[in-house]
C-alpha atoms as a PDB file:
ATOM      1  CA  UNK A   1      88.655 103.326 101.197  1.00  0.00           C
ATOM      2  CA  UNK A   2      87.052 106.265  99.741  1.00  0.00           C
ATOM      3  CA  UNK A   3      89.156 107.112  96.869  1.00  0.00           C
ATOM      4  CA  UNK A   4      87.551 110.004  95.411  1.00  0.00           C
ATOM      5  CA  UNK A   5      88.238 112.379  98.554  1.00  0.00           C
ATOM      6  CA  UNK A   6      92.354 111.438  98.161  1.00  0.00           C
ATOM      7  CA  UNK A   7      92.293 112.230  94.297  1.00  0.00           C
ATOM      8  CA  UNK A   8      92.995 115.787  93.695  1.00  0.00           C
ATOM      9  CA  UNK A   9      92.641 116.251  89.759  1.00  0.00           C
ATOM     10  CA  UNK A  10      95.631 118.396  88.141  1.00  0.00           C
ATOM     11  CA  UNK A  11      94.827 121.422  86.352  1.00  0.00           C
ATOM     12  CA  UNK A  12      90.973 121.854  87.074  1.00  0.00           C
ATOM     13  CA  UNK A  13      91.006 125.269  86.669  1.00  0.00           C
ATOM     14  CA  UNK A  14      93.166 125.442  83.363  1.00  0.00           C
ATOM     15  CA  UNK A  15      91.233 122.505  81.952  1.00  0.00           C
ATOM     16  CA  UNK A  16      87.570 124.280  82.659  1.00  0.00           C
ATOM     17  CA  UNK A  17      89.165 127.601  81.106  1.00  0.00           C
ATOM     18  CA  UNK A  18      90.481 125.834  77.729  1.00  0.00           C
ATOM     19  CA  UNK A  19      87.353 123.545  77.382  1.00  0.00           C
ATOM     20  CA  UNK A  20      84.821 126.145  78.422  1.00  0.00           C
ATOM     21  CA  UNK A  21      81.694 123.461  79.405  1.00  0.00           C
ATOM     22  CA  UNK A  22      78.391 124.908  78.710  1.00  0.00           C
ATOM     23  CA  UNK A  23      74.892 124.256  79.752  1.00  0.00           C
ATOM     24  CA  UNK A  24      73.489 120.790  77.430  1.00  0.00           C
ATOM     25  CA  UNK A  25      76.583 119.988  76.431  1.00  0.00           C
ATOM     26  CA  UNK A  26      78.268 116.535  75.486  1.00  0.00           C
ATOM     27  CA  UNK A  27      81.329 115.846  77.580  1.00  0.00           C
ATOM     28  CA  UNK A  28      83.815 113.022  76.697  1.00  0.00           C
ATOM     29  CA  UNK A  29      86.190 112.218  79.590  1.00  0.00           C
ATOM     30  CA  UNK A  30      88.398 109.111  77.928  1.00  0.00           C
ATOM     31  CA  UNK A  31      90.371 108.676  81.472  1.00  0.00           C
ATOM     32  CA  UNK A  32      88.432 109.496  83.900  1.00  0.00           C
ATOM     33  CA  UNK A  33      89.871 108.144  86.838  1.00  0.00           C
ATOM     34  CA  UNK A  34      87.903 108.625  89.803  1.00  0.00           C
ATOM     35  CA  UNK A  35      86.117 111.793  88.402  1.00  0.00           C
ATOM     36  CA  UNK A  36      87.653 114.779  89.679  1.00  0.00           C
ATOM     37  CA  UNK A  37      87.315 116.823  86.636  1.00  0.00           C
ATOM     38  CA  UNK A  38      84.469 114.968  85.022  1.00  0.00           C
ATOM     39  CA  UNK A  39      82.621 116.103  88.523  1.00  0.00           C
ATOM     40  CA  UNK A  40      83.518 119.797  87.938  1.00  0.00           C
ATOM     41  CA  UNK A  41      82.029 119.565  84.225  1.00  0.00           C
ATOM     42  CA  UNK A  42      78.953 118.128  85.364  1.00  0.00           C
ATOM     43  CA  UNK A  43      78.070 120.901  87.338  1.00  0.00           C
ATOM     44  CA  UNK A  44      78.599 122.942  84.094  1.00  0.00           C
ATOM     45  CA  UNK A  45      77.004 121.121  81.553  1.00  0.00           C
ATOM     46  CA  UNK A  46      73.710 120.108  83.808  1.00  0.00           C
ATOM     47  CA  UNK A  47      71.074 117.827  83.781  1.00  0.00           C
ATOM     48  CA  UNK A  48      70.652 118.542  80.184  1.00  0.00           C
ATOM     49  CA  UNK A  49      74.035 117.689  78.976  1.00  0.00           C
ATOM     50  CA  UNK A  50      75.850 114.262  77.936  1.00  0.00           C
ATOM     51  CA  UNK A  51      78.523 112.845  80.031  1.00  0.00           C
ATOM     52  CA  UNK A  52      80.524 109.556  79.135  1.00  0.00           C
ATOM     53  CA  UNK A  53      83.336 108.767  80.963  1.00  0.00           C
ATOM     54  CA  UNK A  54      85.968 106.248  80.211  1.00  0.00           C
ATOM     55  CA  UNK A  55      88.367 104.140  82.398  1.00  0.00           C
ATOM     56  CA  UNK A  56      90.539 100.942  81.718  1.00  0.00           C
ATOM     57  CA  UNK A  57      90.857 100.146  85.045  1.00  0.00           C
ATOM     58  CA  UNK A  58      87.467  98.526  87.030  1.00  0.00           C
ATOM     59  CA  UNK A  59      88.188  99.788  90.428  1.00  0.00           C
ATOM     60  CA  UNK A  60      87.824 103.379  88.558  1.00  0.00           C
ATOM     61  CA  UNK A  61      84.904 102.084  86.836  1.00  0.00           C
ATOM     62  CA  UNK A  62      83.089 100.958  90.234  1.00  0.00           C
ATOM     63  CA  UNK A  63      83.841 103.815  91.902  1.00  0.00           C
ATOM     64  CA  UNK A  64      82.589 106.193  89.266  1.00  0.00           C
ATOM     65  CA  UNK A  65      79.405 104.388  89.256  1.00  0.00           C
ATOM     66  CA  UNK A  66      79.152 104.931  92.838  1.00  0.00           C
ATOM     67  CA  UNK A  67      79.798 108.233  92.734  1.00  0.00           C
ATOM     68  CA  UNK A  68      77.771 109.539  89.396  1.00  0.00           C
ATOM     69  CA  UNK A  69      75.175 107.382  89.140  1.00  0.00           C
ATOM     70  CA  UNK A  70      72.619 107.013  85.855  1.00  0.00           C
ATOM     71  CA  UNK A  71      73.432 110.678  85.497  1.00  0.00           C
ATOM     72  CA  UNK A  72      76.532 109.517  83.410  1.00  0.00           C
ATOM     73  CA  UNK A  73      77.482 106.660  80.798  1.00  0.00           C
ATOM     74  CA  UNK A  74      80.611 104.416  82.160  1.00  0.00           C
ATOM     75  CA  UNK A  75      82.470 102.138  79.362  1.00  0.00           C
ATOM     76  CA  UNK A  76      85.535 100.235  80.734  1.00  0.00           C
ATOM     77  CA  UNK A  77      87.577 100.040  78.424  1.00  0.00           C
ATOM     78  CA  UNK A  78      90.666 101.718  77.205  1.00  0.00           C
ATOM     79  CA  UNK A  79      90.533 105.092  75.433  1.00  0.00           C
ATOM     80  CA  UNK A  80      91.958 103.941  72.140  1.00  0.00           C
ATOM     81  CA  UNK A  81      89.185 101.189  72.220  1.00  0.00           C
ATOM     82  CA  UNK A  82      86.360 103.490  73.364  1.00  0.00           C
ATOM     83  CA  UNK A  83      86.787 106.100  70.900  1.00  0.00           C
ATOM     84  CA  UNK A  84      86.615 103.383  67.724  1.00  0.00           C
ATOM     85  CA  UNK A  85      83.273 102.305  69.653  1.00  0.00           C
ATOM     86  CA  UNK A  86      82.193 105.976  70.110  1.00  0.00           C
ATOM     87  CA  UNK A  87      83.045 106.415  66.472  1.00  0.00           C
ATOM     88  CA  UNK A  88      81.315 103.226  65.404  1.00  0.00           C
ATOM     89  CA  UNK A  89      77.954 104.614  66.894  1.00  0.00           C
ATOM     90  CA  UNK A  90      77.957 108.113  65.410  1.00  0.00           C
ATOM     91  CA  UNK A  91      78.869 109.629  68.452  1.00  0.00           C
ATOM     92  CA  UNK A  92      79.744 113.511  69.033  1.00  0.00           C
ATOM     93  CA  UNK A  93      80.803 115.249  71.726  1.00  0.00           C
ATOM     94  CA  UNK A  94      81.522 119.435  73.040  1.00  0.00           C
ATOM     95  CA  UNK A  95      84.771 118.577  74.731  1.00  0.00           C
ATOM     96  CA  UNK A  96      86.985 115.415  75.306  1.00  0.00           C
ATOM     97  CA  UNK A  97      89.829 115.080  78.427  1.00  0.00           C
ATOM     98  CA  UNK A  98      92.684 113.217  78.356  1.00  0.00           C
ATOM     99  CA  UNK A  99      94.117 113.078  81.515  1.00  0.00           C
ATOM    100  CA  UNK A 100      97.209 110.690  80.932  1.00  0.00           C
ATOM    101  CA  UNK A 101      99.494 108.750  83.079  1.00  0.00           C
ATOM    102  CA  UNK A 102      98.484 106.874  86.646  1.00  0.00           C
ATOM    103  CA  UNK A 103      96.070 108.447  88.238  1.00  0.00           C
ATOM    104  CA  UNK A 104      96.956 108.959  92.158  1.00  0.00           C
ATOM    105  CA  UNK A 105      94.843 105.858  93.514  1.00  0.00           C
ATOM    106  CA  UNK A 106      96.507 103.583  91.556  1.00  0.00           C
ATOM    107  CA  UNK A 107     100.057 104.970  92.784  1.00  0.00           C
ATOM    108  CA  UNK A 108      98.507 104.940  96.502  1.00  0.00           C
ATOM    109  CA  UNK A 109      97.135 100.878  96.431  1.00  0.00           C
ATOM    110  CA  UNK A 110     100.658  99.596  96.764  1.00  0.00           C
ATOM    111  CA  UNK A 111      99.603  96.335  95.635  1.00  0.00           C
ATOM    112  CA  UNK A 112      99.046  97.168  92.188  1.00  0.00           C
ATOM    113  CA  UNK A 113     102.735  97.677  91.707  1.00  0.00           C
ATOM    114  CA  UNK A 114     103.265 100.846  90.152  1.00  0.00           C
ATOM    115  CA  UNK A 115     105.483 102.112  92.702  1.00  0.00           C
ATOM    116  CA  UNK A 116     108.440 100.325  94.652  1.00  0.00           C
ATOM    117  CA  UNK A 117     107.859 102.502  97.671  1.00  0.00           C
ATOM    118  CA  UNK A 118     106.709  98.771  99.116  1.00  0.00           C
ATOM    119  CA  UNK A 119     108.078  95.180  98.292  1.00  0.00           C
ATOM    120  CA  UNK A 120     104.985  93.894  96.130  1.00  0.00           C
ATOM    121  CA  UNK A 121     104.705  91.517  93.380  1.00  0.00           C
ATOM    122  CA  UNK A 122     105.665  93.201  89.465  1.00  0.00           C
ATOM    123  CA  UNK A 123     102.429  94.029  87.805  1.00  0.00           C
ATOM    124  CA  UNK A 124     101.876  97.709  86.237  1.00  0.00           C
ATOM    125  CA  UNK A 125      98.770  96.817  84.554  1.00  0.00           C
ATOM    126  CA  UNK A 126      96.435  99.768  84.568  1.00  0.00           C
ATOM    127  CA  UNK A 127      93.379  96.956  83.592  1.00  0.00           C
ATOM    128  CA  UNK A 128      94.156  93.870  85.178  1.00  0.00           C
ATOM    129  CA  UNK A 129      92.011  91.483  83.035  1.00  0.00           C
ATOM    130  CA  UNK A 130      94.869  92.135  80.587  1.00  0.00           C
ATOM    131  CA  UNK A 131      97.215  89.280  80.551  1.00  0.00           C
ATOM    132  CA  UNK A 132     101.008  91.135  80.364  1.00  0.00           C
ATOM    133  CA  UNK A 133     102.065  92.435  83.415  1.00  0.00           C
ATOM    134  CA  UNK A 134     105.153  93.793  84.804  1.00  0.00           C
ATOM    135  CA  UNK A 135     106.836  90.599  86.052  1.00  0.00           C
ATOM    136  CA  UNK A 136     106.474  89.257  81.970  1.00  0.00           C
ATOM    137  CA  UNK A 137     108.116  91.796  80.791  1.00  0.00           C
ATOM    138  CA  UNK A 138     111.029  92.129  83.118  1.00  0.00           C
ATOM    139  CA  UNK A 139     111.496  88.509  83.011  1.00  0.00           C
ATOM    140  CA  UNK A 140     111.030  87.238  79.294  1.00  0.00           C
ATOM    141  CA  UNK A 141     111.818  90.302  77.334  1.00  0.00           C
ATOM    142  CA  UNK A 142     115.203  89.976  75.814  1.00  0.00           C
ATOM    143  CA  UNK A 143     118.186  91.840  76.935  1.00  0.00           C
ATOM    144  CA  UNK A 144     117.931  94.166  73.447  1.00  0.00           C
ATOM    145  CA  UNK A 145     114.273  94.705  73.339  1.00  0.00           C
ATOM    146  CA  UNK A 146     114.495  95.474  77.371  1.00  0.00           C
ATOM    147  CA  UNK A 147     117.592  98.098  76.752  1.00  0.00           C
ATOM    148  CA  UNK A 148     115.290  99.644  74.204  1.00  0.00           C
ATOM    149  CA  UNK A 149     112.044  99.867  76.765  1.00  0.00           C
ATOM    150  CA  UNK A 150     114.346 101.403  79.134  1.00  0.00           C
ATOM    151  CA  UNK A 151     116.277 103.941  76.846  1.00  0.00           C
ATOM    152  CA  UNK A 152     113.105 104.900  74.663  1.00  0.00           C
ATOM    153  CA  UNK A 153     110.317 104.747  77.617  1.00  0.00           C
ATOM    154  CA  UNK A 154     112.591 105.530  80.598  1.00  0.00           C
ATOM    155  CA  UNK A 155     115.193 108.336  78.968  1.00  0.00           C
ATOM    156  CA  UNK A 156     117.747 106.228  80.977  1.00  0.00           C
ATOM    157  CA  UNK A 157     121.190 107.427  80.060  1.00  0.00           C
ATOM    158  CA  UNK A 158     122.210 103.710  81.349  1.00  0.00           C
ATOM    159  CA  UNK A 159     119.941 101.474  79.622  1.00  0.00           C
ATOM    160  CA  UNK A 160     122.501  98.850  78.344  1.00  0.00           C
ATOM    161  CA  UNK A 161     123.986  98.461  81.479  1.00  0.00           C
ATOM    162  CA  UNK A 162     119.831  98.495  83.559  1.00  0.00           C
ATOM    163  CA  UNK A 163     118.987  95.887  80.924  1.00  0.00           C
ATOM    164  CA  UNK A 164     121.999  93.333  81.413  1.00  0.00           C
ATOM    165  CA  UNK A 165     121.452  94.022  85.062  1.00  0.00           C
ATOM    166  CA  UNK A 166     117.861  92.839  85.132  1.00  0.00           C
ATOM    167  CA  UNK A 167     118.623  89.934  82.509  1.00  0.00           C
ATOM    168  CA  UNK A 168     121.746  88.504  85.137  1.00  0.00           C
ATOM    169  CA  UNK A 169     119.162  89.096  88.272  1.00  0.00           C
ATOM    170  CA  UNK A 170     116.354  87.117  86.899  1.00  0.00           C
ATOM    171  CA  UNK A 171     114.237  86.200  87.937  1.00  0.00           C
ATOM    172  CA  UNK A 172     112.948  89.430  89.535  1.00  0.00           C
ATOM    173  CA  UNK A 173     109.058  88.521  91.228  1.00  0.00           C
ATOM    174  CA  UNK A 174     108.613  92.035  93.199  1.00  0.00           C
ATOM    175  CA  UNK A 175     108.800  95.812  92.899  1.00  0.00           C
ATOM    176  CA  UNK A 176     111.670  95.907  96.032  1.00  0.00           C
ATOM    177  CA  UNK A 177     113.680  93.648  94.143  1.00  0.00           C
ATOM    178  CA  UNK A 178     113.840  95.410  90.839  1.00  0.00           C
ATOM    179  CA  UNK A 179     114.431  99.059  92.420  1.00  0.00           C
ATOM    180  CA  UNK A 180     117.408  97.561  94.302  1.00  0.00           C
ATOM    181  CA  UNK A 181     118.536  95.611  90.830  1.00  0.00           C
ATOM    182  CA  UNK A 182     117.732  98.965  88.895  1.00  0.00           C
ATOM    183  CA  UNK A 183     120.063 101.492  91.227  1.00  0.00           C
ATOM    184  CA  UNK A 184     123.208  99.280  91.311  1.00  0.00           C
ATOM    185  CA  UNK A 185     123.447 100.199  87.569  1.00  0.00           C
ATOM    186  CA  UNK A 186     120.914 103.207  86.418  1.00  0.00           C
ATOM    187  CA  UNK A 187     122.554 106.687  86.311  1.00  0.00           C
ATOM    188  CA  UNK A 188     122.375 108.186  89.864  1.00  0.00           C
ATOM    189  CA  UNK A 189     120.618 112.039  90.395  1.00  0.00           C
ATOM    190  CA  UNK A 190     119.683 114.550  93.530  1.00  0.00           C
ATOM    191  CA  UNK A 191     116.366 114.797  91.928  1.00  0.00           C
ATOM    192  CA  UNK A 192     114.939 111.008  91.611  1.00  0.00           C
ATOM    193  CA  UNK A 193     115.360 108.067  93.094  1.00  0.00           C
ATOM    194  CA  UNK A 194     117.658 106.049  90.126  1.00  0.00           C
ATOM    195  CA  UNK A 195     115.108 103.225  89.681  1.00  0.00           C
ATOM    196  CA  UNK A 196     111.887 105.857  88.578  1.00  0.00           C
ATOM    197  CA  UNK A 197     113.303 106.179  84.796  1.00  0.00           C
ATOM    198  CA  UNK A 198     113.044 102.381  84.557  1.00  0.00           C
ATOM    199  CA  UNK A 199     109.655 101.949  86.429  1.00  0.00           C
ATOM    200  CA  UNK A 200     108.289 104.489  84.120  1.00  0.00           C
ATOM    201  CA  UNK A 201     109.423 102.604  81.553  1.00  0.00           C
ATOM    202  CA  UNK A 202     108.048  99.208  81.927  1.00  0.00           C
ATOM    203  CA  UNK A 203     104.676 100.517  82.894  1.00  0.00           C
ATOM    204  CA  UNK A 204     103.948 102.285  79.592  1.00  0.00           C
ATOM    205  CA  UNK A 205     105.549  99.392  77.765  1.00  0.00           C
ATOM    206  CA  UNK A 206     102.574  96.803  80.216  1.00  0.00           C
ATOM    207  CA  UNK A 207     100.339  99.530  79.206  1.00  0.00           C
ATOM    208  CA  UNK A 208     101.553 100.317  75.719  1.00  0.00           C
ATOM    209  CA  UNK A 209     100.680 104.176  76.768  1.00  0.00           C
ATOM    210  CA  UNK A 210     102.372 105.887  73.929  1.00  0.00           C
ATOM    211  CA  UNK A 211     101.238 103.557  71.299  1.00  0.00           C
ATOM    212  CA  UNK A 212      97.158 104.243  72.777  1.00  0.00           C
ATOM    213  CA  UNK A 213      97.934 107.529  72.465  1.00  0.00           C
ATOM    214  CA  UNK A 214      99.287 107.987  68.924  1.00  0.00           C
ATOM    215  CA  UNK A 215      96.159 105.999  67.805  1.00  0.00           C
ATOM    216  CA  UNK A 216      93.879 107.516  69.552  1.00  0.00           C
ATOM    217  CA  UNK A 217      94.380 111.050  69.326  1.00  0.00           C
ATOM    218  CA  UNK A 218      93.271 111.254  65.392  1.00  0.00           C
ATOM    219  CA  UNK A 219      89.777 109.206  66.494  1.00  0.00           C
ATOM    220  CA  UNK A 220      89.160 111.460  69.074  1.00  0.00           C
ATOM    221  CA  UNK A 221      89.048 114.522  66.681  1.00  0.00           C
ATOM    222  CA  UNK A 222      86.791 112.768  64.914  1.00  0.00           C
ATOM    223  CA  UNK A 223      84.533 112.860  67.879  1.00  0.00           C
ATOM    224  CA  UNK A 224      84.317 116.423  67.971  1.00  0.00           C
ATOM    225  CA  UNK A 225      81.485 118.903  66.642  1.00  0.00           C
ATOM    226  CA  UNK A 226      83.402 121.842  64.803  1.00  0.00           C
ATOM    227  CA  UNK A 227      83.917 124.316  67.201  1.00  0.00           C
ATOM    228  CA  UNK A 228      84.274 121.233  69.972  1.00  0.00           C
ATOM    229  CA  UNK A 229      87.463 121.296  72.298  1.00  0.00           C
ATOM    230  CA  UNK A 230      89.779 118.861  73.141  1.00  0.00           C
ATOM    231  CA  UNK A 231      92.268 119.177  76.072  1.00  0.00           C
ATOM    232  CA  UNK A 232      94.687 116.764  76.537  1.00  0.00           C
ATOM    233  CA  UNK A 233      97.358 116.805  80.130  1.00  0.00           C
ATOM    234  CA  UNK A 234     100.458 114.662  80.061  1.00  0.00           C
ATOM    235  CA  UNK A 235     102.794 113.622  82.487  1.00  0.00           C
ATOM    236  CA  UNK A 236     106.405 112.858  80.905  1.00  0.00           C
ATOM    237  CA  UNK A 237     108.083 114.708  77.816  1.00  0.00           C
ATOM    238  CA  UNK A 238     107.299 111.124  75.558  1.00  0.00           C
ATOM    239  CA  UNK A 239     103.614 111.958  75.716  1.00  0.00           C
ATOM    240  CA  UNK A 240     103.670 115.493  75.565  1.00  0.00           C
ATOM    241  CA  UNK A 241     106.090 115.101  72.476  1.00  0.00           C
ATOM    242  CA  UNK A 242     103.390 113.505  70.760  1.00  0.00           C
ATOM    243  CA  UNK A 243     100.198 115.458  71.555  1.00  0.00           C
ATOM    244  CA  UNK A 244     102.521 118.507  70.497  1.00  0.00           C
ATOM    245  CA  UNK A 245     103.356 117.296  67.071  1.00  0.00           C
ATOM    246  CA  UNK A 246     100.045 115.832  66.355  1.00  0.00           C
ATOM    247  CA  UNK A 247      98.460 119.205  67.743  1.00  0.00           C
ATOM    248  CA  UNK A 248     100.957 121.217  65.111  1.00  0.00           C
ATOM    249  CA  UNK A 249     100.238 118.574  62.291  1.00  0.00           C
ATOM    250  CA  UNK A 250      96.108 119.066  62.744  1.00  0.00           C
ATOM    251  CA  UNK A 251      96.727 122.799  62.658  1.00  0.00           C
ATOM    252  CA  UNK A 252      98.267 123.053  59.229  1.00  0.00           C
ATOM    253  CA  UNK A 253      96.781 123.149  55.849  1.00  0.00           C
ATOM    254  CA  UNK A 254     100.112 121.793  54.365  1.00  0.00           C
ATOM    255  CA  UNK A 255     102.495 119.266  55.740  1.00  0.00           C
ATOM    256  CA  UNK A 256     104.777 118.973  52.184  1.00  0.00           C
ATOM    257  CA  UNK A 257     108.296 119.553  53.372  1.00  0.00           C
ATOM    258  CA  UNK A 258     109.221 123.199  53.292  1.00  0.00           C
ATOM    259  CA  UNK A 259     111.320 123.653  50.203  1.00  0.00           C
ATOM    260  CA  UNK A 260     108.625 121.970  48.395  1.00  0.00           C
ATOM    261  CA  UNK A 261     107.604 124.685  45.973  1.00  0.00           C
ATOM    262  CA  UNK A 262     104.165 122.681  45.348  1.00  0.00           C
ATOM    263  CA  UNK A 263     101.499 121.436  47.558  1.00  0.00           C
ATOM    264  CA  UNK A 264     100.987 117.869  47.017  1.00  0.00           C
ATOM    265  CA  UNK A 265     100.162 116.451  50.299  1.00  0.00           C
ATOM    266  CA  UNK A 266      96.388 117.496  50.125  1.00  0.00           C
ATOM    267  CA  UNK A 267      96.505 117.766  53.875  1.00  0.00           C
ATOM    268  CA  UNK A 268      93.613 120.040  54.969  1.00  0.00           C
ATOM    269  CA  UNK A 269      93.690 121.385  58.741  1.00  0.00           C
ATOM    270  CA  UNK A 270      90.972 119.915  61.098  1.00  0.00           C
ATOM    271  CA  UNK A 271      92.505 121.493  64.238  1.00  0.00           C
ATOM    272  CA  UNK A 272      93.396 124.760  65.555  1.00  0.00           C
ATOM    273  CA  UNK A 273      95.559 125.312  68.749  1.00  0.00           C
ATOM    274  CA  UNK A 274      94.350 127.032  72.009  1.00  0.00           C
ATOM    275  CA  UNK A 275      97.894 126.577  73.427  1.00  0.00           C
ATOM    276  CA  UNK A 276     100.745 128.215  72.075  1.00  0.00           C
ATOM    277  CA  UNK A 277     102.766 126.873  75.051  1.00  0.00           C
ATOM    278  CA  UNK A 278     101.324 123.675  77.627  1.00  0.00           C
ATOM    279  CA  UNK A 279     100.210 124.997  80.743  1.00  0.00           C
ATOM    280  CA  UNK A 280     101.675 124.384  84.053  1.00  0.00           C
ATOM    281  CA  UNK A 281     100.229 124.495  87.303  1.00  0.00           C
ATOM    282  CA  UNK A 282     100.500 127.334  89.432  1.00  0.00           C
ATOM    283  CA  UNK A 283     102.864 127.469  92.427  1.00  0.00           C
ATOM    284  CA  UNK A 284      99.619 127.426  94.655  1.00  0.00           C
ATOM    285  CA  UNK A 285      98.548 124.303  92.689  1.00  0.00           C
ATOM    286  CA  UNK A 286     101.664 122.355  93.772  1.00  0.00           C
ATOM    287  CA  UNK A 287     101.483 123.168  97.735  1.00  0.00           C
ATOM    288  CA  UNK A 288      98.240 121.142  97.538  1.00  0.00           C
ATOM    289  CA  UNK A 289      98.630 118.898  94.803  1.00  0.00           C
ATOM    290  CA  UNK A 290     102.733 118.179  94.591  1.00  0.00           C
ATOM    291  CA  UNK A 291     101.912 115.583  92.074  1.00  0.00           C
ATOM    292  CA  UNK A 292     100.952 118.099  89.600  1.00  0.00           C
ATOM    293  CA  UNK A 293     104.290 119.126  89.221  1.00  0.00           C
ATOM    294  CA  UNK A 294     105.335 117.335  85.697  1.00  0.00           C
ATOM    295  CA  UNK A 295     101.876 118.314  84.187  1.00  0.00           C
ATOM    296  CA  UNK A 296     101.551 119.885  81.211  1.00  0.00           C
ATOM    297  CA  UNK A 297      98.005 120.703  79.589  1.00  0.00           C
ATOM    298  CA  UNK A 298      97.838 121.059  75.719  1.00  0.00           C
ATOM    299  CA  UNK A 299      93.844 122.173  74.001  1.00  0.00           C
ATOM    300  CA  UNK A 300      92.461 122.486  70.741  1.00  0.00           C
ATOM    301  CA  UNK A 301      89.723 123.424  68.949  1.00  0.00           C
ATOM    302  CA  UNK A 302      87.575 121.489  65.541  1.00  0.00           C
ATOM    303  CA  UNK A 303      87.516 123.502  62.837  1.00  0.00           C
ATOM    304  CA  UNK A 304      84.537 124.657  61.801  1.00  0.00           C
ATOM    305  CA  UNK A 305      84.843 123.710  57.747  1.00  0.00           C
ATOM    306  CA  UNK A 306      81.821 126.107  56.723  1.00  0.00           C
ATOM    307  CA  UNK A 307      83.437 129.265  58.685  1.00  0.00           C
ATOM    308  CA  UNK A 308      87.263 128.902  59.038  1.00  0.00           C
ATOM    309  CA  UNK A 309      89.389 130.801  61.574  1.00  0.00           C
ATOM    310  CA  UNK A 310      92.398 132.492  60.860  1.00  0.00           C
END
């Protein structure tokens, strides 16, 4: 199965716009996926230019070999663990992409068990050398830590009542068996099927997304020349959350409290914002790409420390 001609990457026009590739430029893309955008970039950046693109998962990893060739460098690994490596070497890039979230192959290859559109065995795991998978934490978590998962992760108004649920039905072996567990007790809406908030859930907690993420995001500004760009799309209001306060953080001289008369933190900006607001995709956007729908984009810029900007 060709999966690069059935991924449609979100935002491609937005995400050129805010990081603004230019010819023999370096090019970070820290979830790459199966290289929709890094593909668009390339043709920007040229022969001339450095591209190093990042995946956790191997089947992403393949196929991006297949597809790019020696014109790019491939590390499988996770983003929070290729940016200390990048780091480590000296590395520095023009513009980094986050792309965050499960990319639409991995929804599509029912097998890996992010969706319960089939009956498949629990697993979640984004790289599957990794030893936790779905199925572990649905059946040996304990009934508190799961309520917390689901409430913190999920945003389920019901997560007590989801978690004892799950902890009477065990053991729970596939997808199928979960979503029917899930509905009995999650809160029910028009918009979503009930058992999506709890899905969500235990996949970031197999993946530990929004940990990744927090850790991540200050390494990856290290990464950056000043003047370098980083754009950074997310998929669910926990993730945007934090790319929004790190963004506003990065962007301020002084993070004291604000009836502190005194500066004391010594907190000295190293970002400033591109987005006021994160950008959505445009109604034409979601006739061909309905996934796109929840995405939000969020860019930034390195301060240059020689020549600041107001």
């Amino acid at each position: 199965m060709n999966m690069t001609s059935q991924h449609q990457p979100v935002l491609i026009t937005q995400v050129i716009e805010m990081l603004q590739p230019q010819k023999g430029e370096a090019y970070l893309d820290a979830t790459a996926g199966y290289g929709g955008h890094a593909a668009a970039i390339l043709q920007r950046i040229g022969d001339d230019g450095r591209t190093i693109l990042v995946d956790r998962d191997a089947r992403a990893t393949q196929a991006l070999g297949e597809r790019f060739g020696d014109r790019v460098e491939i590390i499988h690994r996770s983003f929070l663990e290729a940016a200390e490596q990048l780091l480590e070497d000296g590395t520095l890039v023009d513009m980094i992409l986050l792309d965050l979230g499960v990319s639409s192959p991995q929804l599509d290859n029912t097998e890996r068990g992010f969706s319960f559109r089939t009956d498949v065995p629990l697993d979640m795991r984004m790289d599957q050398s990794q030893s936790m998978t779905a199925a572990e934490v649905v059946n040996h978590t304990s009934v508190r830590e799961l309520e917390r998962i689901i409430r913190e992760y999920g945003e389920e108004p019901r997560a007590r009542a989801v978690a004892q649920a799950i902890v009477a039905a065990r053991p729970i072996a596939t997808t199928g068996s979960l979503a029917k567990v899930v509905r009995k007790s999650a809160l029910q809406t028009k918009d979503i099927d009930a058992a999506t908030r709890t899905f969500q859930a235990i996949r970031i907690e197999v993946n530990a997304e929004l940990e990744q993420l927090k850790d991540a995001l200050p390494i990856l500004t290290k990464l950056l020349v000043p003047g370098g760009r980083m754009a950074v799309i997310s998929f669910h209001s926990l993730e945007d959350r934090i790319v929004k306060q790190f963004f506003d953080r990065e962007s301020r001289d002084c993070i004291c409290p604000p009836k502190q008369p005194i500066c004391t933190c010594g907190h000295v900006a190293s970002l400033r914002k591109l987005t006021s607001k994160p950008i959505m995709a445009t109604t034409d956007e979601l006739v061909i790409n309905p996934r796109a729908r929840s995405a939000k984009l969020r860019a930034a810029e390195k301060i240059n420390k020689n020549k600041r900007r107001d």
